[in-house]
C-alpha atoms as a PDB file:
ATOM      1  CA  UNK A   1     137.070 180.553  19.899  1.00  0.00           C
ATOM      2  CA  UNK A   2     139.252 182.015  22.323  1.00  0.00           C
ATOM      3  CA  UNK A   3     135.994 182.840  24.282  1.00  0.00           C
ATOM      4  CA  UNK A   4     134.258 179.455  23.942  1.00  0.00           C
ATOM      5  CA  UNK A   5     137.207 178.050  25.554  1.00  0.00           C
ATOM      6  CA  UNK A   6     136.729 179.969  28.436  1.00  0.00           C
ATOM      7  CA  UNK A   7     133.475 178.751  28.696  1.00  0.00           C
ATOM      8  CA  UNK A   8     134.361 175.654  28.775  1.00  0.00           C
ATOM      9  CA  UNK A   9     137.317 175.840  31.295  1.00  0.00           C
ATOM     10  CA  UNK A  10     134.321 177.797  33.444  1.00  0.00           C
ATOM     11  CA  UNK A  11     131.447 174.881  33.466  1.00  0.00           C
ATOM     12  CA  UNK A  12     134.338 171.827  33.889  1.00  0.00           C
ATOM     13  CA  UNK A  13     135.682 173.958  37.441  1.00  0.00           C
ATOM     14  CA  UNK A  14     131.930 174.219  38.555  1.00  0.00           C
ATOM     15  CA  UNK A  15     130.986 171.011  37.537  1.00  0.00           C
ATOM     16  CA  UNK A  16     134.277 169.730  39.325  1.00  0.00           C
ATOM     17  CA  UNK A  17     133.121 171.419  42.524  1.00  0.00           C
ATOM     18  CA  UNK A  18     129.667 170.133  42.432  1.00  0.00           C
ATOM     19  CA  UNK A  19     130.033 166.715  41.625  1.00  0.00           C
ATOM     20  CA  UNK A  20     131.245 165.541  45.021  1.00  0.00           C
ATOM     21  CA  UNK A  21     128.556 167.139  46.607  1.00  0.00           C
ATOM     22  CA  UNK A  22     125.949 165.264  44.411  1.00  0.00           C
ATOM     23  CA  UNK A  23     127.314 161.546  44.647  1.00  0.00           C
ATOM     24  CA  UNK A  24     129.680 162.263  47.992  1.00  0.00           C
ATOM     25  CA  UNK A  25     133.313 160.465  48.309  1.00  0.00           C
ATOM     26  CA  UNK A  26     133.413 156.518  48.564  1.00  0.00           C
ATOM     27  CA  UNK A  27     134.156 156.398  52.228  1.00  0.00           C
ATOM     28  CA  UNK A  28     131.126 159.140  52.600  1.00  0.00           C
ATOM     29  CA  UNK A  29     128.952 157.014  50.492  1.00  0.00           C
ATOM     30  CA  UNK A  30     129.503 153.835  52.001  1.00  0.00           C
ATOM     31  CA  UNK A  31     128.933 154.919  55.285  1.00  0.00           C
ATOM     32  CA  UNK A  32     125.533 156.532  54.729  1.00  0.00           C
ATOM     33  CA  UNK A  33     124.403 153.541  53.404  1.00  0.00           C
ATOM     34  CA  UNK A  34     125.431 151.655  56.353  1.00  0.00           C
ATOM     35  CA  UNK A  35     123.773 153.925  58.319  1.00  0.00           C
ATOM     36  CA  UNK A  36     120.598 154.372  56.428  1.00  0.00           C
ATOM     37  CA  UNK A  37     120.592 150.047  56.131  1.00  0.00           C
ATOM     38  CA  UNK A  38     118.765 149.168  59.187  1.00  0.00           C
ATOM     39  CA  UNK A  39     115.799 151.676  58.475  1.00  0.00           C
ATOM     40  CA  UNK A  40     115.507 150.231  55.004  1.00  0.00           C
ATOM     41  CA  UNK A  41     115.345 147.030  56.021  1.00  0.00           C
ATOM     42  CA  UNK A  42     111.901 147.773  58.793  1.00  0.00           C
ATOM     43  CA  UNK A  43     110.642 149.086  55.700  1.00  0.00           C
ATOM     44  CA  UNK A  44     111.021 146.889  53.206  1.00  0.00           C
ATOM     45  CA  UNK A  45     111.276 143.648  55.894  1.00  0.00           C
ATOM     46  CA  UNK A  46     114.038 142.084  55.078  1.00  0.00           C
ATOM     47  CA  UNK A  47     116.603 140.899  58.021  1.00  0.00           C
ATOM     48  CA  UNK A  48     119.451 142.345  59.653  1.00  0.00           C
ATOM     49  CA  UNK A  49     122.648 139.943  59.287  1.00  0.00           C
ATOM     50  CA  UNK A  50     122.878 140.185  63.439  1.00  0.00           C
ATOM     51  CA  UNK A  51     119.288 138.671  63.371  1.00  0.00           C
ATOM     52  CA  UNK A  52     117.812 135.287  63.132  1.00  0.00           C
ATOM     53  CA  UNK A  53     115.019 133.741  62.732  1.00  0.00           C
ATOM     54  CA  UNK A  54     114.177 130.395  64.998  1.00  0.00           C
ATOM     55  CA  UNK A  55     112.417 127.624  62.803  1.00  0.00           C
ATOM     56  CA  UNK A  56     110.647 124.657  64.786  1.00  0.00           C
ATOM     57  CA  UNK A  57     112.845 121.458  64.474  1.00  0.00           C
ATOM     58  CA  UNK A  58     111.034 117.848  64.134  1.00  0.00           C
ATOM     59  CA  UNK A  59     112.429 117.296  68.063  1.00  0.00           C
ATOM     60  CA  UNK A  60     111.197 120.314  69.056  1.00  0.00           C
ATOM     61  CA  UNK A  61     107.603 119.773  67.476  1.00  0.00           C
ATOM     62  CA  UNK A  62     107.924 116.010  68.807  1.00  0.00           C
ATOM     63  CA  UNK A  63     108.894 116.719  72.422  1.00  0.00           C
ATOM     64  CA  UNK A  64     106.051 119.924  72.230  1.00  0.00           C
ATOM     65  CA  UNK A  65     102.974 117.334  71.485  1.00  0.00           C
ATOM     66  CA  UNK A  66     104.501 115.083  73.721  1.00  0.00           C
ATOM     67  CA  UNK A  67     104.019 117.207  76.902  1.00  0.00           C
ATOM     68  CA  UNK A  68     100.691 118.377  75.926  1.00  0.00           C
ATOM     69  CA  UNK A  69      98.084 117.791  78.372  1.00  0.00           C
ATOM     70  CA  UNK A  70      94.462 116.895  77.902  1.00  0.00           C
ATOM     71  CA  UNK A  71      91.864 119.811  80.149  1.00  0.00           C
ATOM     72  CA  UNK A  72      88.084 119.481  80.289  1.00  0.00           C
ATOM     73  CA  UNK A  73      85.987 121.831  81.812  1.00  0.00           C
ATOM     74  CA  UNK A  74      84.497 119.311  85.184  1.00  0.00           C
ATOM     75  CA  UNK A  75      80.768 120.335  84.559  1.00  0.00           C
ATOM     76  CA  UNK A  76      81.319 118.565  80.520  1.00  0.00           C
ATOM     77  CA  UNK A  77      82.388 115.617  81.905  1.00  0.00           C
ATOM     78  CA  UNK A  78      80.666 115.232  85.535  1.00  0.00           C
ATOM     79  CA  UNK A  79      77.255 113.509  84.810  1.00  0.00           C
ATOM     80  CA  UNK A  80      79.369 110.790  82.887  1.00  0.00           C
ATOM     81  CA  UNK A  81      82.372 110.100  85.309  1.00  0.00           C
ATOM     82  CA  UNK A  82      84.046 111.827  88.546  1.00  0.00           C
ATOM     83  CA  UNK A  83      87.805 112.270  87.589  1.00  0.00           C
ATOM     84  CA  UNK A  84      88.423 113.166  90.711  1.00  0.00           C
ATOM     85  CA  UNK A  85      87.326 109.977  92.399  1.00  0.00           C
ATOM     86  CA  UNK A  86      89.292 108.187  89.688  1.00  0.00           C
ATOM     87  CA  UNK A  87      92.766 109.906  90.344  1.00  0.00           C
ATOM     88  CA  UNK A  88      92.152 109.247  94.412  1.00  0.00           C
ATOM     89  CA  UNK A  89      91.809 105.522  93.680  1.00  0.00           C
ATOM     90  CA  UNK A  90      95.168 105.912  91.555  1.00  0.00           C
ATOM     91  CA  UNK A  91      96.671 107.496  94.083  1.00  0.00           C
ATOM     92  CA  UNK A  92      95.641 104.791  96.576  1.00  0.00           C
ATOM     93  CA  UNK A  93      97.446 102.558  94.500  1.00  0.00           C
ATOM     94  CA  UNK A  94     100.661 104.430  95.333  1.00  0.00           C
ATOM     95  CA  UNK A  95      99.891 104.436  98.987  1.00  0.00           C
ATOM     96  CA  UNK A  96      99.120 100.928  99.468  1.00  0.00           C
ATOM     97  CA  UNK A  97     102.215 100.435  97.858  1.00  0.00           C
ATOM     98  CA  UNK A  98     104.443 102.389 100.209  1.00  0.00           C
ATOM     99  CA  UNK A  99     102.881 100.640 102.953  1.00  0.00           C
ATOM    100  CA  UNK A 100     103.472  96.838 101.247  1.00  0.00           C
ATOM    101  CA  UNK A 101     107.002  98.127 101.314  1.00  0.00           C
ATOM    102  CA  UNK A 102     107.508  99.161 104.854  1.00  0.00           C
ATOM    103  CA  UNK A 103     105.422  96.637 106.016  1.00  0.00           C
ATOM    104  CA  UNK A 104     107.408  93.798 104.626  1.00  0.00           C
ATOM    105  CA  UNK A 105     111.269  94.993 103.003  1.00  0.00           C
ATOM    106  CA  UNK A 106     112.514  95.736 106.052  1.00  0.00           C
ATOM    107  CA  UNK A 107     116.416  94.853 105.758  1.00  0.00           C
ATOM    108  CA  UNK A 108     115.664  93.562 109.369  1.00  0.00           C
ATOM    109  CA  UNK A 109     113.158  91.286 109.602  1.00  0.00           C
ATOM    110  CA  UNK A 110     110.610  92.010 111.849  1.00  0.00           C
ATOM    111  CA  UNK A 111     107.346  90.075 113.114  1.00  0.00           C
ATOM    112  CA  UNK A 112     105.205  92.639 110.716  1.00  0.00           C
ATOM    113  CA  UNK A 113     107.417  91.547 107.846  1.00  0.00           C
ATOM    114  CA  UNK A 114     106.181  87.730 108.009  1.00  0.00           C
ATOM    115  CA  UNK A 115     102.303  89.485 107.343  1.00  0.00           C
ATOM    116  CA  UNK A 116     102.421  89.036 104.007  1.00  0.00           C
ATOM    117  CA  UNK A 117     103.102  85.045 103.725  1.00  0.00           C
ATOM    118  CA  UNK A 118     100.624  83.581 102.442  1.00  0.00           C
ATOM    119  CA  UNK A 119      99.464  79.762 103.255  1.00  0.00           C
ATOM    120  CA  UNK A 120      98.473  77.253 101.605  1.00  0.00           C
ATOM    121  CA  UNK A 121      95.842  75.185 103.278  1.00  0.00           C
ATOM    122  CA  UNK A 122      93.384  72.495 102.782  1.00  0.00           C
ATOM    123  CA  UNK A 123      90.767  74.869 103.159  1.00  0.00           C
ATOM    124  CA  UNK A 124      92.695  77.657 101.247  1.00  0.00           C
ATOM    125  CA  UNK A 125      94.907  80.492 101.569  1.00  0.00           C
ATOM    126  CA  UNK A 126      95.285  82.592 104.541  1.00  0.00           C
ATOM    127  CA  UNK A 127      97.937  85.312 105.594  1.00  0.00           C
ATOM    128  CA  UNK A 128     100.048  83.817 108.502  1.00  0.00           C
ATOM    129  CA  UNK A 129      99.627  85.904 110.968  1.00  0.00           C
ATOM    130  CA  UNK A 130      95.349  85.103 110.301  1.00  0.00           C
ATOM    131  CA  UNK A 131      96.459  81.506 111.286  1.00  0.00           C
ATOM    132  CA  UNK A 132      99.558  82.061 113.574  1.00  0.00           C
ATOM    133  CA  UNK A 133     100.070  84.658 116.888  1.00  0.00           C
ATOM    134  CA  UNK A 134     103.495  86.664 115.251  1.00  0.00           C
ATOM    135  CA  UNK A 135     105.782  88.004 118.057  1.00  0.00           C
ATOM    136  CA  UNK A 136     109.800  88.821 118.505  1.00  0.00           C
ATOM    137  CA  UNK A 137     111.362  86.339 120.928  1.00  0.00           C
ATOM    138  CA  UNK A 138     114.446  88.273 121.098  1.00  0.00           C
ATOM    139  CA  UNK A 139     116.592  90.175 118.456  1.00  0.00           C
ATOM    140  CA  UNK A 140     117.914  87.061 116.212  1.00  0.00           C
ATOM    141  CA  UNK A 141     114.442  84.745 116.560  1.00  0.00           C
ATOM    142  CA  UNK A 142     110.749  85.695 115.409  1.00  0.00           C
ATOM    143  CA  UNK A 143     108.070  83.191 116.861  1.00  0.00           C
ATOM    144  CA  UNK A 144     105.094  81.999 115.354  1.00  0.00           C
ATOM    145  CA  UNK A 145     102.677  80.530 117.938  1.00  0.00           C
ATOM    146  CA  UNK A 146     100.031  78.038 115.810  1.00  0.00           C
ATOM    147  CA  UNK A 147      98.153  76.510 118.846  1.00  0.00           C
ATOM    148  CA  UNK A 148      94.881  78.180 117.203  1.00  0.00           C
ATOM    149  CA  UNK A 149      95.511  76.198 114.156  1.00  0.00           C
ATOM    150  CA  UNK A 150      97.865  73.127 114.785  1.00  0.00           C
ATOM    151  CA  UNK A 151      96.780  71.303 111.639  1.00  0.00           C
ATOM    152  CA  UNK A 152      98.492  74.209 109.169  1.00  0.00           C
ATOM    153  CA  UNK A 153     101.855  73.780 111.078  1.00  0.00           C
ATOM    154  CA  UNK A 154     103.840  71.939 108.738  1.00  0.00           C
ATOM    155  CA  UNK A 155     101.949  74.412 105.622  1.00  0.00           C
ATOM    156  CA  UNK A 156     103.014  77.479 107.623  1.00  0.00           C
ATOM    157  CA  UNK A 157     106.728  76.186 108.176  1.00  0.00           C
ATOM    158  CA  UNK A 158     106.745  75.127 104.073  1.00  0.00           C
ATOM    159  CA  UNK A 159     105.747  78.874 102.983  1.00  0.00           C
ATOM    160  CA  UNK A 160     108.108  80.433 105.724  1.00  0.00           C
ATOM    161  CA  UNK A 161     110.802  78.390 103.625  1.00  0.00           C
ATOM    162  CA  UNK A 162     109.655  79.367 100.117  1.00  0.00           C
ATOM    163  CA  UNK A 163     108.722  83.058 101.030  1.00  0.00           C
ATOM    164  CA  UNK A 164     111.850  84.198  99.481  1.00  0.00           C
ATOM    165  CA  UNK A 165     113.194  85.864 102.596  1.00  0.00           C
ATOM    166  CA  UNK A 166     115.971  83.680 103.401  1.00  0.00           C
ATOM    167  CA  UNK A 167     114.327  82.287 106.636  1.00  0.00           C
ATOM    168  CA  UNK A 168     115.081  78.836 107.873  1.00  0.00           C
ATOM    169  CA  UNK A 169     112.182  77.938 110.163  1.00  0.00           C
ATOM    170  CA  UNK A 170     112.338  75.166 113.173  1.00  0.00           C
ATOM    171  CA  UNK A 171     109.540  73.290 114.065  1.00  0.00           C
ATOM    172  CA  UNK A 172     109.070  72.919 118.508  1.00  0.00           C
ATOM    173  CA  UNK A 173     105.550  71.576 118.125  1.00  0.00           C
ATOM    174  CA  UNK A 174     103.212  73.838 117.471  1.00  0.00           C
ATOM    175  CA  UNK A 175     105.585  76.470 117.606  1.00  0.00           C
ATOM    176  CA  UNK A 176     107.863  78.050 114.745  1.00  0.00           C
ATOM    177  CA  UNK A 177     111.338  79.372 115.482  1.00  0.00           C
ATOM    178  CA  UNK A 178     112.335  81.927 112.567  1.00  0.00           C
ATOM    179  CA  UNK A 179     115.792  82.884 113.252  1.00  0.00           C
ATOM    180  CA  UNK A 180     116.155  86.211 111.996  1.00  0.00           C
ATOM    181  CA  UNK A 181     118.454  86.218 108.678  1.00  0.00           C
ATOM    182  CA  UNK A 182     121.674  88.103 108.803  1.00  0.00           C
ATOM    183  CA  UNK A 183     121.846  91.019 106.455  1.00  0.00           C
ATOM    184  CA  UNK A 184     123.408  89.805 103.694  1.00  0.00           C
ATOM    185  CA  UNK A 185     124.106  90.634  99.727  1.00  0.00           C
ATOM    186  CA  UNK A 186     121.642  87.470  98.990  1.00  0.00           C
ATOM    187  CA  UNK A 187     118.645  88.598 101.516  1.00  0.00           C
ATOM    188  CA  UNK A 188     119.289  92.667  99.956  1.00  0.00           C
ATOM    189  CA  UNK A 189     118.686  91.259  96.753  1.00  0.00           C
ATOM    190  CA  UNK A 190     115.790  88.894  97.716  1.00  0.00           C
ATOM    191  CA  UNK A 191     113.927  91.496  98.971  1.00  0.00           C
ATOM    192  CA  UNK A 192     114.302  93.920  96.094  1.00  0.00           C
ATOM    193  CA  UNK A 193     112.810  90.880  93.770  1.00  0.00           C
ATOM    194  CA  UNK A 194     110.168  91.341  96.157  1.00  0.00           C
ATOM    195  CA  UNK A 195     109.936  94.634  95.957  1.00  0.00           C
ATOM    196  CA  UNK A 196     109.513  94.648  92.444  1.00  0.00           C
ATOM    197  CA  UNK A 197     106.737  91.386  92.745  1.00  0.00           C
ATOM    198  CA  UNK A 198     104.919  94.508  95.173  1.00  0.00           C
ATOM    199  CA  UNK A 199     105.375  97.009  92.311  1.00  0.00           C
ATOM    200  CA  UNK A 200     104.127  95.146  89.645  1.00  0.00           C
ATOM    201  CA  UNK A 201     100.921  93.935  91.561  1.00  0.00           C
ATOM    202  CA  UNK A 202     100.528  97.544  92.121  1.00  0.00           C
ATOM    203  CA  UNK A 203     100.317  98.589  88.257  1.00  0.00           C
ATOM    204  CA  UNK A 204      98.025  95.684  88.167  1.00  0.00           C
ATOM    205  CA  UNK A 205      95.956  97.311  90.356  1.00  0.00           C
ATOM    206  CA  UNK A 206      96.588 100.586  88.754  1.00  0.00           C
ATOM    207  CA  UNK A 207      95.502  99.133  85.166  1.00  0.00           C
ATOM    208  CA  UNK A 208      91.853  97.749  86.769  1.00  0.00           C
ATOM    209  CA  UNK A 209      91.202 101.357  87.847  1.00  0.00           C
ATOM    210  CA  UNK A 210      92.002 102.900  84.505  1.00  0.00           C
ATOM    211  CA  UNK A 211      90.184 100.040  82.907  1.00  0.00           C
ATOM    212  CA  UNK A 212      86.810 100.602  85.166  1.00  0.00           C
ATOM    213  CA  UNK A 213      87.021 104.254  84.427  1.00  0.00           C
ATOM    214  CA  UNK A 214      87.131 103.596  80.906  1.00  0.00           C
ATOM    215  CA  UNK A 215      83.721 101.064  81.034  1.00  0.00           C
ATOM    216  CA  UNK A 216      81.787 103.725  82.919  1.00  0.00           C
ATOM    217  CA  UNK A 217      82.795 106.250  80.357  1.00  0.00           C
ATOM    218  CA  UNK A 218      81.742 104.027  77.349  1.00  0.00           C
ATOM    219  CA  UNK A 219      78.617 103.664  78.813  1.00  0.00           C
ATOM    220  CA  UNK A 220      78.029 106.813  77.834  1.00  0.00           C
ATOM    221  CA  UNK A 221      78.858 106.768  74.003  1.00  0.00           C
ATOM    222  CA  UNK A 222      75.037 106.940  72.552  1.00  0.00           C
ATOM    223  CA  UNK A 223      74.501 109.995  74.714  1.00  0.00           C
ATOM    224  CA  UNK A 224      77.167 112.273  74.520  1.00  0.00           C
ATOM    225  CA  UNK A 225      80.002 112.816  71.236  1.00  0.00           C
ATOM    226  CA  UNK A 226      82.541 110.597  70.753  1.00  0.00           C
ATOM    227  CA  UNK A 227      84.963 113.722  70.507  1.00  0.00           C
ATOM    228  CA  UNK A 228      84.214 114.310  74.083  1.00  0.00           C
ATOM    229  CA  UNK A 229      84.519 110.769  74.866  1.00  0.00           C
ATOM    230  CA  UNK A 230      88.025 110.351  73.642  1.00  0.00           C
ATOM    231  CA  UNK A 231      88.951 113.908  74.960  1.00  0.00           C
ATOM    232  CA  UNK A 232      88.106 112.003  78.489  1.00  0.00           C
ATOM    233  CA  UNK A 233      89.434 108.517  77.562  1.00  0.00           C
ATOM    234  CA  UNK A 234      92.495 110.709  76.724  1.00  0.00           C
ATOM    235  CA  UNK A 235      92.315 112.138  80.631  1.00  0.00           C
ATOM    236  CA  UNK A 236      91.834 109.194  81.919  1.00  0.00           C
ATOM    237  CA  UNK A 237      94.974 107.628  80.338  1.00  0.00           C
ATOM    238  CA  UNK A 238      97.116 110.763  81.287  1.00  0.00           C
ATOM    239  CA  UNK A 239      96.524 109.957  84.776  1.00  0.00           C
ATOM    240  CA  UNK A 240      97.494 106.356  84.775  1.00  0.00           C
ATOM    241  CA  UNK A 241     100.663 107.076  82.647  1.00  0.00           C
ATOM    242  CA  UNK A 242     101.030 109.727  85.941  1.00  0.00           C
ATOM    243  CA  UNK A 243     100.762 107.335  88.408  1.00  0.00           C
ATOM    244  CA  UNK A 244     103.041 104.282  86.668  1.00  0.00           C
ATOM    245  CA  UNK A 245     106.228 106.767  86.356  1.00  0.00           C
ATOM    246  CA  UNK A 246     105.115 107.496  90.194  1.00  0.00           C
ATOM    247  CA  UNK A 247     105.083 103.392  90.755  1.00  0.00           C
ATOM    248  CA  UNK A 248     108.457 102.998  88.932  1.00  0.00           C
ATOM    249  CA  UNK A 249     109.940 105.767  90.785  1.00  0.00           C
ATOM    250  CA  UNK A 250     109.405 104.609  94.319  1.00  0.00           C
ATOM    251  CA  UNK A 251     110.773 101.529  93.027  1.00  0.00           C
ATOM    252  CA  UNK A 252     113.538 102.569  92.385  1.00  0.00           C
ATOM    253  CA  UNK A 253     114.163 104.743  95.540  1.00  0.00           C
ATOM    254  CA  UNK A 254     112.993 101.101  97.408  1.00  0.00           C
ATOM    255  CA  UNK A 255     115.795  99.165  95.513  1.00  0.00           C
ATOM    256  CA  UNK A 256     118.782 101.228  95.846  1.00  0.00           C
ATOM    257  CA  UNK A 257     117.918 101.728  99.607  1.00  0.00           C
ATOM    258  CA  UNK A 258     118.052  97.969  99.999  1.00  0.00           C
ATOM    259  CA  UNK A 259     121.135  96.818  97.874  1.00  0.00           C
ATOM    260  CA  UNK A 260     122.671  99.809  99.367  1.00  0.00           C
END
């Protein structure tokens, strides 16, 4: 007995000194899983809590096909219509516009600003300065010389009056005085309404393009796909949409320069 005891006493000390060893103190423990964690995880792919994983939100995904653009290769498209052509008459568009503008919204009216006018005859309607000689007399007058076309005196002096410029034309026979308006809040805002009667013939203009591009491509439906088709219908409208921001922006840069 005595010696089984012993025996005893013997494999509890052992296994007392091995058992640490086998399943290591807490703190020990703990750590080497902490350690061993981020291998683990590559293995088995799960996620580190310091990681995180980006999903697409409905904004995102909206504002993503919103900016996506339309390319065809030229030599698909070229025997049916010349994109090229189509963006330089868009583009036109813009240009003419910029000229309407400094042509005519000067905040001090000049003889070039009077261009535009148009009157109404017997015979129809003609710019003024087609039916008038337009020249500066001093600072403060503008005068309108009709001798080449007496009879459209009294028309000329009624769309002077209704142009929308603030001008008060006098009649000295077949001569029109136009004082020169003084730069008021009323003649600022006059001539950003007519900046925005420019802008808005301009998209008109800008709409007869895209709408001529469109024709010619349709004339092409029984020969080529309609995928292609509406790939450069698609094109086509991308450009227009292009040019209208373009036409709304200089627009805006024209009215804030005249109400100051």
């Amino acid at each position: 007995t005595a010696m089984a005891l012993s025996r005893v006493g013997l494999l509890r000390a052992a296994w007392s000194r091995s058992l640490p060893a086998l399943v290591g103190s807490p703190l020990e423990s703990t750590t080497r899983r902490l350690l061993v964690l981020p291998h683990s995880c590559q293995q088995c792919g799960g996620l580190l809590p310091a990681q995180k994983r980006h999903y697409a939100t409905k904004k995102s995904k909206a504002k993503s096909k919103g900016q996506a653009k339309v390319n065809i290769n030229s030599a698909l498209v070229e025997d049916i219509i010349n994109l090229e052509e189509v963006k330089d008459e868009m583009n036109a568009v813009v240009v003419n516009l910029k000229e309407d503008y400094s042509r005519n919204l000067s905040i001090r009216t000049s003889p070039g600003a009077l261009d535009h006018i148009t009157v109404s005859t017997k015979d129809g309607k003609f710019p003024l300065n087609q039916l008038g000689q337009i020249s500066m007399k001093s600072n403060q007058v503008i005068l309108v010389n009709m001798t080449s076309f007496p009879e459209a005196t009294a028309a000329a002096t009624r769309a002077l009056r209704e142009s929308g410029m603030n001008l008060n034309p006098e009649v000295d026979g077949t001569v029109i005085r136009v004082p020169v308006p003084k730069v008021t809040r009323e003649h600022r805002e006059n001539l950003a309404k007519l900046a925005k009667q420019f802008t808005n013939k301009a998209k008109e203009s800008l709409r007869k393009v895209r709408t001529n591009a469109l024709n010619q491509v349709k004339k092409s439906k029984d020969t080529v796909s309609e995928d292609t088709i509406k790939l450069i219908e698609k094109q086509i409208q991308q450009l227009a949409d292009g040019v209208a921001v373009d036409l709304d922006n200089q627009l805006a840069i024209k009215t804030k320069e005249l109400l100051g």
